[in-house]
C-alpha atoms as a PDB file:
ATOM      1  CA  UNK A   1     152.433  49.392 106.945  1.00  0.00           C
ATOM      2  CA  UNK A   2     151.386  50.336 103.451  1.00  0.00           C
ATOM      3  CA  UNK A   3     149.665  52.648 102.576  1.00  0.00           C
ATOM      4  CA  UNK A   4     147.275  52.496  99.780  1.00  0.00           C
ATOM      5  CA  UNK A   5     146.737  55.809  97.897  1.00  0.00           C
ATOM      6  CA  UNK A   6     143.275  56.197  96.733  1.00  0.00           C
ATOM      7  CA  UNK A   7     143.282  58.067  93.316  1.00  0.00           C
ATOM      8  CA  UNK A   8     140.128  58.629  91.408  1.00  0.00           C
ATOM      9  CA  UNK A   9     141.814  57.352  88.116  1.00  0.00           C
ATOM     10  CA  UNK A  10     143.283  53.972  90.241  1.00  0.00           C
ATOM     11  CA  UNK A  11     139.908  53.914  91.782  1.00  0.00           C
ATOM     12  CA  UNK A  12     137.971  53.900  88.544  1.00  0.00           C
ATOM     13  CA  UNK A  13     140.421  53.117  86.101  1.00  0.00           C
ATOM     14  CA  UNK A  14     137.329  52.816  83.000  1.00  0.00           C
ATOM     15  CA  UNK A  15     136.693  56.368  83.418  1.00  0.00           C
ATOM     16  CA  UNK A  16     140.471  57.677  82.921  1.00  0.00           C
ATOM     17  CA  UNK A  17     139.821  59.625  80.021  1.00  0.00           C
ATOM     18  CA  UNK A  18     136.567  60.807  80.740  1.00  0.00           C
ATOM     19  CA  UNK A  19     137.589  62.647  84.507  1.00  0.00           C
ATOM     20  CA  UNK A  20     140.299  63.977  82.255  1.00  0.00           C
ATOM     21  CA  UNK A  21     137.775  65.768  80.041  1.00  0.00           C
ATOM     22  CA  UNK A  22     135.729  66.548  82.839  1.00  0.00           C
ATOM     23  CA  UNK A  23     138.621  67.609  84.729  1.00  0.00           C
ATOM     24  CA  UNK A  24     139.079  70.256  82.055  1.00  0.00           C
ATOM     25  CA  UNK A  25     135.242  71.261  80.794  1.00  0.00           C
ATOM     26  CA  UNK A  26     133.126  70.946  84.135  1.00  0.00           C
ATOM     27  CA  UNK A  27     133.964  73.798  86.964  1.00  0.00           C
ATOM     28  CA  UNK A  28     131.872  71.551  89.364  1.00  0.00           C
ATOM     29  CA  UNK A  29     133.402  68.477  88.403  1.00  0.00           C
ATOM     30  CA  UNK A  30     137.097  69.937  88.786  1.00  0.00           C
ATOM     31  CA  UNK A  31     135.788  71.154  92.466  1.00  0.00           C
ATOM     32  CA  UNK A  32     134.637  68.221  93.101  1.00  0.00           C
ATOM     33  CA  UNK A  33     137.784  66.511  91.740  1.00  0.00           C
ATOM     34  CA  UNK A  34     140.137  68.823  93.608  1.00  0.00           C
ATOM     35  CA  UNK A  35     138.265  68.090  97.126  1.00  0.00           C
ATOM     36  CA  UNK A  36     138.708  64.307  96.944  1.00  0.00           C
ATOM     37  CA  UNK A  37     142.152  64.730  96.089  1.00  0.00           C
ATOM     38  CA  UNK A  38     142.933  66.720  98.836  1.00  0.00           C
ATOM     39  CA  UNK A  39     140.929  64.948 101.343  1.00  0.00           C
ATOM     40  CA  UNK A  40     142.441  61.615  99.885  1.00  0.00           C
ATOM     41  CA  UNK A  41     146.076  63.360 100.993  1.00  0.00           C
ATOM     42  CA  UNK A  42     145.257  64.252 104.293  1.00  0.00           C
ATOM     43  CA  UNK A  43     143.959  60.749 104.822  1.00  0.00           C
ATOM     44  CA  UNK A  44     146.871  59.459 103.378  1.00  0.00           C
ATOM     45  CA  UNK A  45     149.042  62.063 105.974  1.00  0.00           C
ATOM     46  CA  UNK A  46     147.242  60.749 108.720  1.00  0.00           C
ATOM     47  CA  UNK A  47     147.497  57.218 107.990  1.00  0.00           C
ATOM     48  CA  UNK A  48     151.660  57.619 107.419  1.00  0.00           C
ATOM     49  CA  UNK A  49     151.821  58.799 111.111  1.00  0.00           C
ATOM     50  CA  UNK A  50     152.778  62.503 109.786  1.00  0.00           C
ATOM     51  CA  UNK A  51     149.761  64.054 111.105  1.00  0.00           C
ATOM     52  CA  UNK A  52     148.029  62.724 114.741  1.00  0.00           C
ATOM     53  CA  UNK A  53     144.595  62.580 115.024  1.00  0.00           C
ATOM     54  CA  UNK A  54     141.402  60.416 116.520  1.00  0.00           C
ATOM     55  CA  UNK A  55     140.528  57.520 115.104  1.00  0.00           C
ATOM     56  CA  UNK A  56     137.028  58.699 115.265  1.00  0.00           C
ATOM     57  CA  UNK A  57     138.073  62.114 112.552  1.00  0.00           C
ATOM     58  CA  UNK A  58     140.165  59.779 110.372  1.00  0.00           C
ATOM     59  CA  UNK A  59     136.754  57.499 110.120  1.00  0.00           C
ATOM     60  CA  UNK A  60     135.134  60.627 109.438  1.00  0.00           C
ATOM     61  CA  UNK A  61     137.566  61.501 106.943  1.00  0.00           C
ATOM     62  CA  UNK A  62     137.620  58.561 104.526  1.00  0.00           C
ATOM     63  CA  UNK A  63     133.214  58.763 105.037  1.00  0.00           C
ATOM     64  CA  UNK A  64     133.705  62.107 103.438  1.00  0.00           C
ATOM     65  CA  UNK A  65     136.062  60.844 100.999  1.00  0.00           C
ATOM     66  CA  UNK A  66     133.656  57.871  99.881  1.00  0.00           C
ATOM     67  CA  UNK A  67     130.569  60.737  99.503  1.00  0.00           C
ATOM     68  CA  UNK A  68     132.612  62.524  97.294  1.00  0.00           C
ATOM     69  CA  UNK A  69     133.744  59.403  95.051  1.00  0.00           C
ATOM     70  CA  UNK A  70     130.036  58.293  95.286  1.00  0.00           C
ATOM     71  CA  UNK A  71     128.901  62.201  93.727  1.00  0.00           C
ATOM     72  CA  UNK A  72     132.056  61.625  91.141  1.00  0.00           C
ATOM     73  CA  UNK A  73     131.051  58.158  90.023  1.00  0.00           C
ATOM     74  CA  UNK A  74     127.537  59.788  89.006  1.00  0.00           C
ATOM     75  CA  UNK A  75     128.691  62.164  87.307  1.00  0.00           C
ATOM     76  CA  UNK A  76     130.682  60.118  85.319  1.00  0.00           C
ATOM     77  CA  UNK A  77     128.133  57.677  84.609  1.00  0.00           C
ATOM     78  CA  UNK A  78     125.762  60.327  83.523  1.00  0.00           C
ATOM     79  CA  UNK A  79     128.502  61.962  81.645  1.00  0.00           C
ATOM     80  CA  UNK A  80     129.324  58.229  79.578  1.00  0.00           C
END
């Protein structure tokens, strides 16, 4: 099975530069940044069979994962 890695900068590739900056000049941002990363490797984990789990907490994982894209796509829209 493959596995399809969800980074912000694959996910939206028009705002590359701009998470960059934002990366770099917004604390919250960079938090924000930082959680969907790591939540986007643990679903990942999961996913490759290293790490067993429900199916139920991996749905749960990816809804989290899709809130935090959702609050990082605003702020890059209202950052543009």
């Amino acid at each position: 099975m493959i596995i399809d890695r969800h980074s912000l900068a694959k996910e939206l590739p028009e705002f590359k530069e701009k998470i960059h900056e934002l990366k770099m000049n917004d604390r919250h941002f960079a938090r924000l940044f930082d959680d969907y990363h790591n939540l986007d490797h643990e679903v990942i984990r999961i996913e490759e069979g290293v790490e067993n789990t429900s199916d139920d907490y991996l749905e749960s994982l990816k809804k989290q994962r899709l809130h935090l894209k959702d609050q990082l796509y605003s702020i890059l829209k209202s950052a543009s």
